[in-house]
Protein backbone atom coordinates (compact mmCIF):
# COMPACT_ATOMS: atom_id res chain seq x y z
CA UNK A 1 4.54 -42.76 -1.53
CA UNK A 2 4.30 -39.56 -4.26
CA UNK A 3 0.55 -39.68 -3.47
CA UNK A 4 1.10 -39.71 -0.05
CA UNK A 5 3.30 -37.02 -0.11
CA UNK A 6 1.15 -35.11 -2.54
CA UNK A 7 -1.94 -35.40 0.08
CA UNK A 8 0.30 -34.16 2.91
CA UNK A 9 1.22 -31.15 0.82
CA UNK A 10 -2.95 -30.68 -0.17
CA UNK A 11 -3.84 -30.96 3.48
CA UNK A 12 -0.73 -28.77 5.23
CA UNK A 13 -0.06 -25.91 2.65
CA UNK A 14 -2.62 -23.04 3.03
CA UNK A 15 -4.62 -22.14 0.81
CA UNK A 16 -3.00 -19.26 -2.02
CA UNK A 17 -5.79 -17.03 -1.86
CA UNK A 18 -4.67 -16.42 2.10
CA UNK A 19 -2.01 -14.21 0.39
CA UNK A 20 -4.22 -12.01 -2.11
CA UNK A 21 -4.52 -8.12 -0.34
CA UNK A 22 -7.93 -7.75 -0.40
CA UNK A 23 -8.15 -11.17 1.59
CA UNK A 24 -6.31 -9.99 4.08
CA UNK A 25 -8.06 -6.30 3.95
CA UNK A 26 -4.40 -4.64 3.48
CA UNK A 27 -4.12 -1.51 1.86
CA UNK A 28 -3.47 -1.52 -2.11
CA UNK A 29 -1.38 1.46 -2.61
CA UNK A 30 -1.22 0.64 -6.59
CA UNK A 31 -0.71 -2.34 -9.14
CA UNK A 32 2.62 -2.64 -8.71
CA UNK A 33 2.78 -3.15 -5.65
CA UNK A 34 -0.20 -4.98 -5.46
CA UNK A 35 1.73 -7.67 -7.29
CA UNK A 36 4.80 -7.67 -5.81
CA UNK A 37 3.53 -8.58 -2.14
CA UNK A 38 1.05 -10.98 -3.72
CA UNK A 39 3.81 -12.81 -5.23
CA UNK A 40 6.05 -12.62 -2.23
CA UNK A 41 2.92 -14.56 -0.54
CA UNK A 42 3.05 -16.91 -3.70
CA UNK A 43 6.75 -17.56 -3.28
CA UNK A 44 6.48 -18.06 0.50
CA UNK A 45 3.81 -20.81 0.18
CA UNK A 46 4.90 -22.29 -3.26
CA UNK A 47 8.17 -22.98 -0.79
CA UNK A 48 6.07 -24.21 1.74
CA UNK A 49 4.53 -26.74 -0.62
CA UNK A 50 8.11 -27.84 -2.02
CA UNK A 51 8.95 -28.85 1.23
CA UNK A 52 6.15 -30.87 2.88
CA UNK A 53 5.76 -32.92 -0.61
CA UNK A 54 9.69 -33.28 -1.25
CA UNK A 55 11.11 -37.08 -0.48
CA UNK A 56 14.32 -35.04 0.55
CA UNK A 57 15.89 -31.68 1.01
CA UNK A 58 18.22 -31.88 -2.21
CA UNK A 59 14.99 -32.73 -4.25
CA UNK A 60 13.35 -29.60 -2.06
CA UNK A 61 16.31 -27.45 -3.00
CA UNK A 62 16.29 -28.24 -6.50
CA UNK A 63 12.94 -26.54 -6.65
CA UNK A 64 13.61 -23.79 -4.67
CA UNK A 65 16.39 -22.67 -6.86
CA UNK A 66 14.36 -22.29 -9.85
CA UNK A 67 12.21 -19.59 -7.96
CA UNK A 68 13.51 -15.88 -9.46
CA UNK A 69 16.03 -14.12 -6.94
CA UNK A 70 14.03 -11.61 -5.69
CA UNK A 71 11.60 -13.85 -4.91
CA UNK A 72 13.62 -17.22 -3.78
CA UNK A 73 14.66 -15.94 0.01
CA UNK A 74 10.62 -15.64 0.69
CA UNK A 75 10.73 -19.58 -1.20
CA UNK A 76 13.25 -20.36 1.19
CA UNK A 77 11.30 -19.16 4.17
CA UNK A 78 8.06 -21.08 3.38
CA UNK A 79 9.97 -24.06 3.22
CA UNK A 80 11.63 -23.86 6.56
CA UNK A 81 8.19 -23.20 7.77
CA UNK A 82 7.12 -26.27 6.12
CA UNK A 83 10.02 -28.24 7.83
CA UNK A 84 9.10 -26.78 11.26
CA UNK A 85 5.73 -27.77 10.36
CA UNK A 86 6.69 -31.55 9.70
CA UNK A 87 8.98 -30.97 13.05
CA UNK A 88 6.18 -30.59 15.34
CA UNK A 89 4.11 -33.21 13.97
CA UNK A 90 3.16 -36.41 16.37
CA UNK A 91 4.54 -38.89 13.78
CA UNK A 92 7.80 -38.36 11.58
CA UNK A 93 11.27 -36.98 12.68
CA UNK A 94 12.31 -34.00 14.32
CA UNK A 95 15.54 -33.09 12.70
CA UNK A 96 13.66 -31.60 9.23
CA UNK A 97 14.73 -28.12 9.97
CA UNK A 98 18.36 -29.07 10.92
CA UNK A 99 19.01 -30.82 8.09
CA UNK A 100 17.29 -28.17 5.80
CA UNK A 101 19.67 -25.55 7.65
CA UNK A 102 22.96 -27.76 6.84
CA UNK A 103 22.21 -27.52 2.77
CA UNK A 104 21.61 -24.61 0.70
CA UNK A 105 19.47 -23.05 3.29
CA UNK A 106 22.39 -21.98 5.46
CA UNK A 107 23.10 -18.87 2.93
CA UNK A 108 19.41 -17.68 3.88
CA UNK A 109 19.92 -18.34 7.63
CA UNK A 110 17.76 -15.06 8.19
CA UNK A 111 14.39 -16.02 6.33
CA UNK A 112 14.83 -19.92 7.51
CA UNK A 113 14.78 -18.90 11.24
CA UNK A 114 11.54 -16.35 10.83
CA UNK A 115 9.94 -18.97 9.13
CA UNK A 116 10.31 -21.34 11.63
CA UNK A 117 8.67 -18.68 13.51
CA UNK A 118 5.53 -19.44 11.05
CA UNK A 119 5.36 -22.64 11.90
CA UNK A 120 5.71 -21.51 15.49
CA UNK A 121 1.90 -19.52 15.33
CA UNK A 122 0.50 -22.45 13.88
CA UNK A 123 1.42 -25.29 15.91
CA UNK A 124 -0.18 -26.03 19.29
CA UNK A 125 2.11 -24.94 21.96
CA UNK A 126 2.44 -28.75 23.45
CA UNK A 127 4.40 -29.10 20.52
CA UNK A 128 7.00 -25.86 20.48
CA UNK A 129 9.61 -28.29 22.35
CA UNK A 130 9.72 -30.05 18.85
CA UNK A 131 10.95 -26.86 17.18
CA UNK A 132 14.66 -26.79 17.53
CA UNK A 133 17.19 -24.02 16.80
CA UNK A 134 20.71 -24.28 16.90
CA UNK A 135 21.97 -21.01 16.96
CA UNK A 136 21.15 -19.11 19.73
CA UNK A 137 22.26 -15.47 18.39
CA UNK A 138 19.92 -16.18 15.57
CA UNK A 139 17.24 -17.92 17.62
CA UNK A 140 15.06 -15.02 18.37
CA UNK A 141 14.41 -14.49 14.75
CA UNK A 142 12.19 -17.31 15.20
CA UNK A 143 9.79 -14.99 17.53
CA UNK A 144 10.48 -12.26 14.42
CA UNK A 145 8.65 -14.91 12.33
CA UNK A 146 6.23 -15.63 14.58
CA UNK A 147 5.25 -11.62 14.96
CA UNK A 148 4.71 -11.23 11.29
CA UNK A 149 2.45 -14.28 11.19
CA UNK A 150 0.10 -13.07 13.64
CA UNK A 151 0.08 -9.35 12.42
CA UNK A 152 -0.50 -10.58 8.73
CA UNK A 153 -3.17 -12.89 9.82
CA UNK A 154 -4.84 -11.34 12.85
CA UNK A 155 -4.15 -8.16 11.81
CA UNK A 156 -6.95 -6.81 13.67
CA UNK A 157 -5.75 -8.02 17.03
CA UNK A 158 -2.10 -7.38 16.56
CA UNK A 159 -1.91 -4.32 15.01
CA UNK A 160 -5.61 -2.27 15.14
CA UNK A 161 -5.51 -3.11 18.91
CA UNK A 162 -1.67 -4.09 19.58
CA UNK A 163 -1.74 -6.84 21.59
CA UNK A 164 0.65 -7.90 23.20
CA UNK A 165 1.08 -11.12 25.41
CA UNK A 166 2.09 -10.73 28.75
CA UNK A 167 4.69 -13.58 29.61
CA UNK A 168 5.32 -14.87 26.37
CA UNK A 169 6.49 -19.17 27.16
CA UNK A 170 9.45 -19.35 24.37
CA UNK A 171 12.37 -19.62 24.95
CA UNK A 172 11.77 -21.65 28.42
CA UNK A 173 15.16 -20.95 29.41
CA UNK A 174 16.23 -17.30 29.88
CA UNK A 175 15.93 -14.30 28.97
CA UNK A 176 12.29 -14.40 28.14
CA UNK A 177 11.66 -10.43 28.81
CA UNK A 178 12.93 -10.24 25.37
CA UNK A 179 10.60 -12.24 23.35
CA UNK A 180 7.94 -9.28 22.83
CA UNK A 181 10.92 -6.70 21.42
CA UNK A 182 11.61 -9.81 19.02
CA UNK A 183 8.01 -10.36 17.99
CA UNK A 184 7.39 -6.18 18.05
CA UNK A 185 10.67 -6.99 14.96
CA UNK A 186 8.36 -9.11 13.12
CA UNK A 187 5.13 -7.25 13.41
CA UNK A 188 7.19 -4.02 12.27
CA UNK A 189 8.24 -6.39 9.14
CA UNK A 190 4.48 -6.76 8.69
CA UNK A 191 3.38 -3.62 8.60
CA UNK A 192 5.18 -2.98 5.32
CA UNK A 193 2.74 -5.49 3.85
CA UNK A 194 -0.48 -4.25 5.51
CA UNK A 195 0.12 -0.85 4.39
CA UNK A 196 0.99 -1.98 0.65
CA UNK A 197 3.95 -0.70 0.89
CA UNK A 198 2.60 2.82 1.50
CA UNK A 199 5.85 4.07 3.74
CA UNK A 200 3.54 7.46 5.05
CA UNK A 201 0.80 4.66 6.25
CA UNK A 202 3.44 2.72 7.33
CA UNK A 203 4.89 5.49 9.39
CA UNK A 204 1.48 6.26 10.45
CA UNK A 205 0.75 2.80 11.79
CA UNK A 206 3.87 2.56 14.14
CA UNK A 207 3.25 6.16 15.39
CA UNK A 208 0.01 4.88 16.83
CA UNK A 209 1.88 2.49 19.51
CA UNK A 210 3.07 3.35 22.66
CA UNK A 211 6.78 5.06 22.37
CA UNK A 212 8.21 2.15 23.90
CA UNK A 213 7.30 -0.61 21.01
CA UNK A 214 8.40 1.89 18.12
CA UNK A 215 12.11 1.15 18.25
CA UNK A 216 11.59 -2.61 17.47
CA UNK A 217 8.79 -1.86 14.88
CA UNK A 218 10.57 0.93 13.00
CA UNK A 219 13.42 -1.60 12.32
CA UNK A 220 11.14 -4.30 11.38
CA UNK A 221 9.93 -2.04 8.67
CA UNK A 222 13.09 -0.73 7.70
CA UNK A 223 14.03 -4.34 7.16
CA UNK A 224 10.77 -5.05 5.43
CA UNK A 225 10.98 -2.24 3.05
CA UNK A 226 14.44 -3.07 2.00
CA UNK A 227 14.25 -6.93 1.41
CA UNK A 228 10.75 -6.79 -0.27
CA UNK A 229 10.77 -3.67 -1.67
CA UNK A 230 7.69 -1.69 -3.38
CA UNK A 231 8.75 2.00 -2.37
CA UNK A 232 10.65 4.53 -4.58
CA UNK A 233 13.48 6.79 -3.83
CA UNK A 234 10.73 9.10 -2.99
CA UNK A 235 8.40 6.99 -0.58
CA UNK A 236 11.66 6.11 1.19
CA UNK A 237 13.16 9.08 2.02
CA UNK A 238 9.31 10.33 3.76
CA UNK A 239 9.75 7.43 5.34
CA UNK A 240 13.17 8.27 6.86
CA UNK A 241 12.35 11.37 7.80
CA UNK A 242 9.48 10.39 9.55
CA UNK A 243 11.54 7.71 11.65
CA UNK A 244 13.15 11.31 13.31
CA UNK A 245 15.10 9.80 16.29
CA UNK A 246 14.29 6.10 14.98
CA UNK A 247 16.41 6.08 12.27
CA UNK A 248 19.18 4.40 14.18
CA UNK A 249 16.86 1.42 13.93
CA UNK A 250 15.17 1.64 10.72
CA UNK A 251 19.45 1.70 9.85
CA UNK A 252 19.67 -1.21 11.67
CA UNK A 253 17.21 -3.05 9.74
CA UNK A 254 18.27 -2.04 6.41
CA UNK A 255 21.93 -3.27 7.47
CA UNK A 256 20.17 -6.88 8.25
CA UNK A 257 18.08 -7.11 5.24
CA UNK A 258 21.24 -6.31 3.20
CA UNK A 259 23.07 -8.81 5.06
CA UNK A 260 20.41 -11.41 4.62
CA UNK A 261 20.18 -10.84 0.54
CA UNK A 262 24.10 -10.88 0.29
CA UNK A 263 24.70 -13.69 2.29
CA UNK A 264 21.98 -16.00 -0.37
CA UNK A 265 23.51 -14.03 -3.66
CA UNK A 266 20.01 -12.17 -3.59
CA UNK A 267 20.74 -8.54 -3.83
CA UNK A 268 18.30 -6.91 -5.90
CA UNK A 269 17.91 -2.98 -7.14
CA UNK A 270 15.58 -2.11 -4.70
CA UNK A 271 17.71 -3.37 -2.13
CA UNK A 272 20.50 -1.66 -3.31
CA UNK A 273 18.25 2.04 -3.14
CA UNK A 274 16.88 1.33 0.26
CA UNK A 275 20.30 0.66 1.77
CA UNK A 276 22.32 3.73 -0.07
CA UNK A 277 18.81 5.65 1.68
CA UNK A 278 18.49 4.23 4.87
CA UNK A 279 22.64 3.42 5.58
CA UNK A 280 24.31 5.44 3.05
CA UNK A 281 25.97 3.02 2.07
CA UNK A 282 26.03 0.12 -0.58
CA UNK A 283 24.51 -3.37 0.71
CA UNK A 284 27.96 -5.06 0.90
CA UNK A 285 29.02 -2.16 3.00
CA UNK A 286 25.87 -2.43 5.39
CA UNK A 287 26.58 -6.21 5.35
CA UNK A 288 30.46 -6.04 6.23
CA UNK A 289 29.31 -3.37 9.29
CA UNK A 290 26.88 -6.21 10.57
CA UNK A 291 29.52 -8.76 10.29
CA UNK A 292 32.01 -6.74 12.14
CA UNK A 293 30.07 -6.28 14.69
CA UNK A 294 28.59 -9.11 15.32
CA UNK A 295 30.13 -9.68 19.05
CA UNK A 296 31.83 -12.93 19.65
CA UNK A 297 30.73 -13.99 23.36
CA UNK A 298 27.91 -14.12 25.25
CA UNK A 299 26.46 -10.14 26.62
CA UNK A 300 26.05 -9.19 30.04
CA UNK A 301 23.35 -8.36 32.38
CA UNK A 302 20.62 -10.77 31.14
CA UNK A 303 21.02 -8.55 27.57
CA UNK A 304 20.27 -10.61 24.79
CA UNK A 305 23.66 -11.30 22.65
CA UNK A 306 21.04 -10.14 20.00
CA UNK A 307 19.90 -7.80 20.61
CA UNK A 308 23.56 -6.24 21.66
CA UNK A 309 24.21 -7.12 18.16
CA UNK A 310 21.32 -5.04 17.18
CA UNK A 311 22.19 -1.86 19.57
CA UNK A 312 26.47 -1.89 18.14
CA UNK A 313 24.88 -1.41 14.43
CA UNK A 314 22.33 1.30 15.38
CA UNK A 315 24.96 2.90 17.38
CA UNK A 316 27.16 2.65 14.32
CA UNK A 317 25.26 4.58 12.33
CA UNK A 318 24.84 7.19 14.66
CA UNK A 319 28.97 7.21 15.36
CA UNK A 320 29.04 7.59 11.53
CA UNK A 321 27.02 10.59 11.69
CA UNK A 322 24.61 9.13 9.14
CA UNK A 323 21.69 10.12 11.51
């Protein structure tokens, strides 16, 4: 069984070099940064690995918590990718990601969901029924995940000529106009890694889609820049200023990304800058905001309770006068 379950992991995990920039043709702003996304690509798939060769989630966890906390909520996503993965396979169970989600994964709830989103861009779509989420506030991070996957890996398609599906089939059951603002979230996130973590290309790069995807991909980034990092004090405030009447949303996914390292025990430095930049205010602050206003029943006129979620912290920030 350990071989079998080491030849599972050989044939499923991609291979490492799919991370390295200059695979990927992304830009390489400078050696630090360089490093820092190429780990975050290391992380994600040494995760990804952990998961698809463990004989069960505690021995999977184990592993994952030896990864260094900036690094270990990227570990944690390629590892509910990995259990999506095993999900949607013909033989095996289906409940992988479920039980993942009940263990030590809960606290990174956030990066578990996108990276069932992963999974989602790789699996043949007879098989999405296999992929199941619990939570449906937090469901449409999945279609976050699944943005990022195909703007990292066909960058060309998703991001040099935006596409954008017309129609998208997931969720099948309502609500459905929304899945494009969700996956416009994750190819936002994205865009933080193609451009290096260069926030003027960055800017740049969202200012070249049409006004009405900006909103979702501004906050993406915002998210992006202030759960992975890369950018100074500097780089960050060009970047705000360039968001001009986006910065409710780049806010907005700050406030998430602060939530997301909180919530896991994560918070690291560069979280701490992007948030007192982007929020003006400290990354429990952002965090307690998002909690508050998290709404408690279901919205109203076919709105995503998400994405209401989403709209009470931008408009929060505004109300606050921080933009």
């Amino acid at each position: 069984m350990p071989g079998l379950r080491a030849l599972r992991r050989r044939i499923l995990t991609p291979n490492m070099s799919a991370t390295k920039l200059d695979v990927r043709g992304f830009n390489e702003k400078d050696p630090a940064a360089k490093q820092l996304l190429e780990t975050v690509g290391a992380s994600f798939l040494t995760g990804y690995g952990y998961a698809v060769q463990a004989r069960t989630v505690a021995e999977c966890e184990q592993q994952l918590e030896q990864i260094a906390p900036q690094f270990k909520g990227f570990a944690y996503e390629g590892a509910a990718m990995g259990y999506a993965v095993l999900d949607g396979l013909p033989v095996g169970g289906s409940r992988n990601v479920s039980k993942f989600l009940a263990g030590r994964a809960g606290h990174h709830a956030y990066m578990a969901y996108i990276g069932v989103g992963w999974a989602m861009a790789r699996l043949p779509r007879f098989r999405w029924s296999r992929i199941t989420v619990a939570d449906p506030l937090m469901r449409w991070l999945v279609l976050d995940g699944f943005g990022f996957h195909q703007a990292y890996f066909k960058t060309d398609k998703y991001v040099t000529r935006q596409y954008q599906e017309p129609g998208f089939p997931w969720p099948t059951e309502g609500q459905q106009w929304y899945a494009n603002h969700a996956i416009d979230q994750g190819i936002g996130r994205a865009l933080w890694f193609v451009g290096g973590t260069e926030a003027e290309l960055v800017a740049s790069m969202i200012e070249k889609f049409p006004e009405s995807r900006q909103p979702d991909l501004w906050s993406g980034a915002g998210l992006a820049a202030t759960y992975a990092g890369g950018a100074g004090e500097e780089e960050l405030l060009a970047f705000w200023d360039r968001a001009g009447k986006y910065r409710p949303q780049v806010a907005q996914g700050s406030a998430f990304a602060s939530t997301a390292r909180l919530e896991a025990g994560l918070v690291v430095p560069h979280t701490r800058l992007a948030t007192q930049v982007f929020c003006g205010m400290t990354p429990e602050q952002a965090s307690q905001a998002s909690t508050d206003l998290r709404p408690e029943g279901p919205a109203v006129d076919d709105l995503p309770v998400y994405e209401l979620w989403r709209q009470r912290i931008a408009d929060a920030f505004v109300n606050l006068g921080r933009i």
